[in-house]
Protein backbone atom coordinates (compact mmCIF):
# COMPACT_ATOMS: atom_id res chain seq x y z
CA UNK A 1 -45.32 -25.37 79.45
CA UNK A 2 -44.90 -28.30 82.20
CA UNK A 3 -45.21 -31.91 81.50
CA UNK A 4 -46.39 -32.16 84.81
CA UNK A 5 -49.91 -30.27 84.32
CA UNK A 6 -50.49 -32.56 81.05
CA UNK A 7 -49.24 -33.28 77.51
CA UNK A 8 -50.38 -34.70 74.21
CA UNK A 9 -48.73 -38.34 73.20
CA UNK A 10 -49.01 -39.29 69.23
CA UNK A 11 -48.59 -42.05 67.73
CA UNK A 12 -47.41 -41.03 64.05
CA UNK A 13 -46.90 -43.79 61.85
CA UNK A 14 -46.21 -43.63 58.13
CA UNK A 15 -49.59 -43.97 56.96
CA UNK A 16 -51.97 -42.70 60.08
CA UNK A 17 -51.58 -40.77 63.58
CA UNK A 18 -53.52 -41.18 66.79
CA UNK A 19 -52.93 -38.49 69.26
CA UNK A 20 -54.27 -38.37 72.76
CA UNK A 21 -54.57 -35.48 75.82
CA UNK A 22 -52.87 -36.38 79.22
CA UNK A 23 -54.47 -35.18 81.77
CA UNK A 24 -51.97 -33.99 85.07
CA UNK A 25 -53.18 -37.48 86.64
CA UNK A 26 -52.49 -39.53 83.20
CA UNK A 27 -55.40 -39.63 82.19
CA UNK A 28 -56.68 -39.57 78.63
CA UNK A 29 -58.79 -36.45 78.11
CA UNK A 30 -59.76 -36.71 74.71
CA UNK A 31 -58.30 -38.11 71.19
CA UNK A 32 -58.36 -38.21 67.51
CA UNK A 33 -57.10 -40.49 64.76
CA UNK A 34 -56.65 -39.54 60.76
CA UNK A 35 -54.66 -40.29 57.88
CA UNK A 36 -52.21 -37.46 58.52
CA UNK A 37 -49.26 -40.43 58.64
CA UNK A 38 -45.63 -39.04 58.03
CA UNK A 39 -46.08 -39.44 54.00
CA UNK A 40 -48.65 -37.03 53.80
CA UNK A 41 -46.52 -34.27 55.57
CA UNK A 42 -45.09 -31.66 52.79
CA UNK A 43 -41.39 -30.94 52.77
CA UNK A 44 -40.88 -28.50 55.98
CA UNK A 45 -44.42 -29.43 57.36
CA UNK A 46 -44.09 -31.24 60.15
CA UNK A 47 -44.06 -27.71 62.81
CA UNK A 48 -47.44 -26.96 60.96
CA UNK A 49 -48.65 -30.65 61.49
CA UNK A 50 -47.85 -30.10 64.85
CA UNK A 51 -49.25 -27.37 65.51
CA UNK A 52 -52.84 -28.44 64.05
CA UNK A 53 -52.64 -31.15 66.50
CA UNK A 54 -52.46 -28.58 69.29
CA UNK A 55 -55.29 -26.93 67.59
CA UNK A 56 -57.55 -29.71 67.99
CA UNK A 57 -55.63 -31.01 71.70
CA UNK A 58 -54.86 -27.96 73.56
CA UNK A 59 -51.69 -25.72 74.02
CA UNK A 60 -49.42 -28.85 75.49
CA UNK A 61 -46.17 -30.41 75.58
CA UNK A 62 -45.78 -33.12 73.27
CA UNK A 63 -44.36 -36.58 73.30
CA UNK A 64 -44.40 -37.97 69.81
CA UNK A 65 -43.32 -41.88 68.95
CA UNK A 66 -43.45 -43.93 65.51
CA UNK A 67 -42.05 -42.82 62.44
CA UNK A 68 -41.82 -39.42 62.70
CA UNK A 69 -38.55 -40.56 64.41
CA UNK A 70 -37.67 -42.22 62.06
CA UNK A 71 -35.10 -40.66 58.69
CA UNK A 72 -38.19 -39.92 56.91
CA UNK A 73 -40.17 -38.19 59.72
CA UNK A 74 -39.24 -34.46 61.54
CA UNK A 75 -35.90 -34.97 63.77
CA UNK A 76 -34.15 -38.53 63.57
CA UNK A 77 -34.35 -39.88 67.06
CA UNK A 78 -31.64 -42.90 66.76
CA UNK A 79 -32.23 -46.47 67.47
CA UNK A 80 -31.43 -47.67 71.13
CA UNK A 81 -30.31 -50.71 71.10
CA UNK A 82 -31.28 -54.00 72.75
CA UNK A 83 -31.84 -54.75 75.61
CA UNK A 84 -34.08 -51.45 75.60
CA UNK A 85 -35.71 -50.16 78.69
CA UNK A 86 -38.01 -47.50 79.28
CA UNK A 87 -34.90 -45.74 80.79
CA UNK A 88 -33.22 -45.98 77.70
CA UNK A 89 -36.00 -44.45 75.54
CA UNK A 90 -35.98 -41.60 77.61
CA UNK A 91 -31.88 -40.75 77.75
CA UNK A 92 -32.62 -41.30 73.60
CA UNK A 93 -35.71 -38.75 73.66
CA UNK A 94 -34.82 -36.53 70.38
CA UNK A 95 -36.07 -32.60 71.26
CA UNK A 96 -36.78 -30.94 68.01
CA UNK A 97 -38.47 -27.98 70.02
CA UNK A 98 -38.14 -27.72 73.84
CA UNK A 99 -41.83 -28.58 74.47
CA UNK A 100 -41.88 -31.41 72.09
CA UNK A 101 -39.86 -35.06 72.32
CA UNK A 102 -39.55 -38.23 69.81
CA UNK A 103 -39.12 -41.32 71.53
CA UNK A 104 -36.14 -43.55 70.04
CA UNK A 105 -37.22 -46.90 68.22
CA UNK A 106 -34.73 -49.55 69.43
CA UNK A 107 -32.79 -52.13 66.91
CA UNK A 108 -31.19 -55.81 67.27
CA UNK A 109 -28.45 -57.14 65.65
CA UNK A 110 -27.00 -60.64 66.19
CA UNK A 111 -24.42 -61.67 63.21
CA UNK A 112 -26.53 -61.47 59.88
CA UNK A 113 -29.90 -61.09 61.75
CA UNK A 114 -30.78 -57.21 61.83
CA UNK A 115 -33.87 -55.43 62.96
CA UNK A 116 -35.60 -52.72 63.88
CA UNK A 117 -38.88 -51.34 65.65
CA UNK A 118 -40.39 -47.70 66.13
CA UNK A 119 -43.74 -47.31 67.79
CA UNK A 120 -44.13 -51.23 69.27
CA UNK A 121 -41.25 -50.27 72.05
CA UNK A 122 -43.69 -47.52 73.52
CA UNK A 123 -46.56 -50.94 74.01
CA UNK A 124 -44.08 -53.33 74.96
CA UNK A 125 -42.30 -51.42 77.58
CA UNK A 126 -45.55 -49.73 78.92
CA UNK A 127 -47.28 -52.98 79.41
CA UNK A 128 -44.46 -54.51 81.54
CA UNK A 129 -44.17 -51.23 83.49
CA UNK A 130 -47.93 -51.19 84.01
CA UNK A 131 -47.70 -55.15 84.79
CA UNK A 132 -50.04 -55.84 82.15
CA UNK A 133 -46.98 -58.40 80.84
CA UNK A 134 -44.19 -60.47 82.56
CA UNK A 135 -40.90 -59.08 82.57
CA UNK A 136 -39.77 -62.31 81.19
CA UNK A 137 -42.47 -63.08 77.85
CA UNK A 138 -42.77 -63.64 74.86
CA UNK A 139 -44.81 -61.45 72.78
CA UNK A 140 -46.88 -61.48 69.43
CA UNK A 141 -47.11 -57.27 68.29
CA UNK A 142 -49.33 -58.31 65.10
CA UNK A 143 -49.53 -55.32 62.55
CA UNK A 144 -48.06 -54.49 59.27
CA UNK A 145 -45.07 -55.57 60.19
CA UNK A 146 -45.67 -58.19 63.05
CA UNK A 147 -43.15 -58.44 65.87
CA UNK A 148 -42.20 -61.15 68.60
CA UNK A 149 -40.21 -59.19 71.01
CA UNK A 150 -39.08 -61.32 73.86
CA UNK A 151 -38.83 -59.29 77.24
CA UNK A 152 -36.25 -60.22 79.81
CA UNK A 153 -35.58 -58.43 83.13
CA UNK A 154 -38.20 -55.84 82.01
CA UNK A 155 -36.40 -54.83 78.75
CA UNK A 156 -36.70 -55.95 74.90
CA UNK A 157 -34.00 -58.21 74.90
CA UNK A 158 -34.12 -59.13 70.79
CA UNK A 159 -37.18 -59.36 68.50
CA UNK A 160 -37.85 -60.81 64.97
CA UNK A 161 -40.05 -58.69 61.97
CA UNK A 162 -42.24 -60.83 59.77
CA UNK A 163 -43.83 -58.60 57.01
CA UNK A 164 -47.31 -60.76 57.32
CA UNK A 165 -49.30 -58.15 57.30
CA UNK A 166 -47.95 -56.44 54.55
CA UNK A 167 -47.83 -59.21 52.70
CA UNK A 168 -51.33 -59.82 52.89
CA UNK A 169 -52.32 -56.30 52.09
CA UNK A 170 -50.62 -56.55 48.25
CA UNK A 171 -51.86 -59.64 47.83
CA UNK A 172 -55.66 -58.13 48.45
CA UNK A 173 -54.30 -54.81 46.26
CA UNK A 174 -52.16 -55.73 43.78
CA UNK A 175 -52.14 -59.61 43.00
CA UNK A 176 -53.59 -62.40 40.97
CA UNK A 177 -55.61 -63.28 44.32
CA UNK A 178 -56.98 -59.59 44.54
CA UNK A 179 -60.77 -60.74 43.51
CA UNK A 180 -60.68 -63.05 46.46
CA UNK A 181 -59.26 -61.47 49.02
CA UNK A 182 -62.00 -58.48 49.60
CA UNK A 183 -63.82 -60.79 52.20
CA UNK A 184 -62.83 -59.36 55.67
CA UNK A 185 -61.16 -62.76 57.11
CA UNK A 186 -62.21 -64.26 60.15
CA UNK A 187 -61.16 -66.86 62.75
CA UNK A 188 -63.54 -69.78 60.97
CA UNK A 189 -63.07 -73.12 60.05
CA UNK A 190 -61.59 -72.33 56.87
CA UNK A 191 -58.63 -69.97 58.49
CA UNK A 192 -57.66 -72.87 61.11
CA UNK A 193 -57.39 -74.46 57.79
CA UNK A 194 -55.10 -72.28 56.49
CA UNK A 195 -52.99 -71.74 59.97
CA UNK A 196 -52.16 -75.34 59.85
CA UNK A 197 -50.97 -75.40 56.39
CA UNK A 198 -48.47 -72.49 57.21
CA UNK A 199 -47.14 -73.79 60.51
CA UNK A 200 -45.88 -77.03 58.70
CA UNK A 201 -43.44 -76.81 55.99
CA UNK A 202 -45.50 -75.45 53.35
CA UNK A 203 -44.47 -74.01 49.71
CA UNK A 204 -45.43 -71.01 50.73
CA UNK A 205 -45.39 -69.13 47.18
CA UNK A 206 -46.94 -71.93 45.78
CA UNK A 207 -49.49 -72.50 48.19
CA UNK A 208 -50.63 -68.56 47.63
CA UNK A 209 -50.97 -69.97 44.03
CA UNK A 210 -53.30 -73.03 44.95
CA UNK A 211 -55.81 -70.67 46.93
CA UNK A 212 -56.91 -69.18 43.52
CA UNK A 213 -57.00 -72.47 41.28
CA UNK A 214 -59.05 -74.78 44.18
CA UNK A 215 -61.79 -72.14 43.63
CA UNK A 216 -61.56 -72.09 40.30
CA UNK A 217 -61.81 -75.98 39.87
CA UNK A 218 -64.41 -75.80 42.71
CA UNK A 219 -62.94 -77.91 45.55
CA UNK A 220 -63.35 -75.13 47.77
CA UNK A 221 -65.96 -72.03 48.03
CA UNK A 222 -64.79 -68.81 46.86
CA UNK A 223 -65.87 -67.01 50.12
CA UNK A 224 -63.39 -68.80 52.27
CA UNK A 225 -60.45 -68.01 50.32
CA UNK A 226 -59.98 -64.47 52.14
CA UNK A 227 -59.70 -66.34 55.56
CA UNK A 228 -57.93 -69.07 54.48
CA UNK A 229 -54.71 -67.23 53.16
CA UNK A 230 -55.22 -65.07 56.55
CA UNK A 231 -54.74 -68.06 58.11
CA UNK A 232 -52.40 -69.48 55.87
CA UNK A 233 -50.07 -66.41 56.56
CA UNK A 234 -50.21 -65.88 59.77
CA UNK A 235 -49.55 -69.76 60.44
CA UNK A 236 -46.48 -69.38 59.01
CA UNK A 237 -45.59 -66.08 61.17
CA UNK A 238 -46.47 -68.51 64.18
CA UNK A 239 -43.95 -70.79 62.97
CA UNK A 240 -41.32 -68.26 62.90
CA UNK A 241 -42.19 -66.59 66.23
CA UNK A 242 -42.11 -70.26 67.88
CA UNK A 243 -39.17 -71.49 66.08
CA UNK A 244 -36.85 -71.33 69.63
CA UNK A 245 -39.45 -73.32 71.20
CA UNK A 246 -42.99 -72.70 71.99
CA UNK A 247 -43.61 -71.24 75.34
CA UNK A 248 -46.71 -72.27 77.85
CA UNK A 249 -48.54 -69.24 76.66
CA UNK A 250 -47.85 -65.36 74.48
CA UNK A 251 -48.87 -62.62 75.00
CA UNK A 252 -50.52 -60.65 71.84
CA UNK A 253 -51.10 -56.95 71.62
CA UNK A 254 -52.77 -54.64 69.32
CA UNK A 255 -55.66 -53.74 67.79
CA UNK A 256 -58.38 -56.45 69.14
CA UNK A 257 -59.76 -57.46 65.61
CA UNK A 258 -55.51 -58.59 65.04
CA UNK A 259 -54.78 -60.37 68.30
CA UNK A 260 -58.20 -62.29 67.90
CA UNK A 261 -56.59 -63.81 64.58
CA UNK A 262 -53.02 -64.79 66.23
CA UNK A 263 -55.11 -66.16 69.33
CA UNK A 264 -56.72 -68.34 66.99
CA UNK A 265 -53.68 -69.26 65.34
CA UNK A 266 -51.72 -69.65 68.38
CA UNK A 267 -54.34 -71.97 69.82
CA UNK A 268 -53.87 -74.32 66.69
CA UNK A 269 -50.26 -74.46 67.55
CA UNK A 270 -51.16 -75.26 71.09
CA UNK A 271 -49.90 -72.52 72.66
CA UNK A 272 -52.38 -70.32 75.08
CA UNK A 273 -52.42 -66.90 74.41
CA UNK A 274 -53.61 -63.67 76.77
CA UNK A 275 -55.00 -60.61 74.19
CA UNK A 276 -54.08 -57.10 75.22
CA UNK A 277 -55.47 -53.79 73.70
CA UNK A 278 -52.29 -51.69 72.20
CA UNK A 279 -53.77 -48.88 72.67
CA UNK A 280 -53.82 -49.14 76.63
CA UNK A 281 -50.62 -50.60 76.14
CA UNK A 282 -49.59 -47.21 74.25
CA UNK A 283 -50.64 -44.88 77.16
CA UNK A 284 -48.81 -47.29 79.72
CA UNK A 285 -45.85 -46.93 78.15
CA UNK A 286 -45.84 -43.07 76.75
CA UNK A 287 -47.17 -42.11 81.01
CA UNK A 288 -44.44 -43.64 82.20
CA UNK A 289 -42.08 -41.77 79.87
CA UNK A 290 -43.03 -38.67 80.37
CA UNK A 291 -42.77 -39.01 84.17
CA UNK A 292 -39.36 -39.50 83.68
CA UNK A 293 -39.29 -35.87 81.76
CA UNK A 294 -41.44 -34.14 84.81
């Protein structure tokens, strides 16, 4: 098989997987997404996983990034380390087969602060290469496990993990707060709320606690308490991501219905922010990789 004449990129997380066909002129052919995330592969499964994906993609090389490099996924593919570039992800590529590669996730370290990414370096990389971002930015990744990478001279220089969206996700499963939480939150009046609470210097565990007993002694309604802790989360994320300074403007990338909540938030903290898709981030980045294989 040659890269050159096409390939299938995936990106296989822990809990989902979206894979795409390259076209020979990088473009995307056709795509899927399911629940088939790392955890739901079987001891040993991961060349029949692979090989379904072919079934339903085509007979192609494949470049695969996210967790399924990671110790719990097929073939470790080690962590480069920062500053990252996309020349670096491609000296790391792991080759569990000799049509298929796992791209590296890429790790910080700086005295007691440690931290890692797998999947966001395939974005963040692609989007500078593509010049979708400055080479020199700062910018908001939001997800499960938000990051604020700042890029200089084209590479991820160091980046910070706040677990916000996580966090919100067992508070809405498996908390006190679960009742109130099934609202979908949105970027209203009573998130802004909430984003200005966590960018000062809240009580954060106690403020979680409030939410529930202000609706219970009715001083607010109980449909606004969803967007209000959404907001009250992700203000404090801000306030971590801006905590060396706050920059003219971020850049925020990922799913749209995400970067339309940390535009919102970011605009409360007076800091402009420019929304990009992570998807066509994704494609950026995993092209440009496997150019370097061709």
């Amino acid at each position: 098989m040659r890269w050159a004449d096409g390939f299938i990129a995936a990106d296989w997380g822990t809990t989902n997987r979206r894979a795409y066909r390259i076209d020979r002129h990088g473009r995307c052919e056709a795509e899927f997404e399911d629940g088939q995330g790392i955890l739901s592969v079987p001891a040993g499964g991961f060349p029949a996983a692979v090989a379904e994906i072919r079934a339903r993609l085509g007979e192609l090389p494949l470049l695969l990034a996210g967790m399924i490099g990671s110790n719990r996924g097929w073939v470790e593919a080690p962590y480069v380390a920062c500053p990252a570039s996309l020349d670096d992800l491609v000296a790391g590529l792991a080759w569990p087969d000799a049509d298929v590669a796992i791209v590296p996730g890429v790790s910080f370290r700086d005295g007691r602060r440690a931290d890692v990414m797998r999947g966001e370096e395939v974005q963040l990389l692609g989007a500078v290469a593509d010049s979708l971002v400055s080479p020199d930015a700062l910018v908001c990744h939001p997800g499960t496990h938000n990051k604020w990478a700042l890029m200089s001279g084209g590479r991820i220089a160091e980046f910070r993990t706040v677990m916000t969206g996580e966090l919100f996700n067992l508070l809405k499963s498996h908390s006190i707060l679960s009742e109130l939480l099934a609202a979908p939150a949105a970027a209203d009046d009573a998130f802004r709320a909430g984003v200005r609470e966590g960018l000062g210097d809240t009580d954060l565990q106690a403020e979680l606690f409030a939410v529930r007993a202000r609706v219970l002694l009715g001083a607010v309604a109980r449909e606004s308490a969803a967007s209000y802790t959404s907001g009250l989360l992700i203000g404090g994320d801000v306030r971590i991501g801006l905590r060396d300074g706050a920059p003219d403007a971020v850049v925020v990338m990922g799913r749209p219905e995400l970067t339309a909540l940390y535009a919102a938030a970011l605009a409360e903290a007076g800091v402009a922010a420019t929304e990009l898709d992570g998807e066509t981030c994704f494609l950026a980045g995993i092209r440009h990789i496997a150019e370097h294989i061709a």
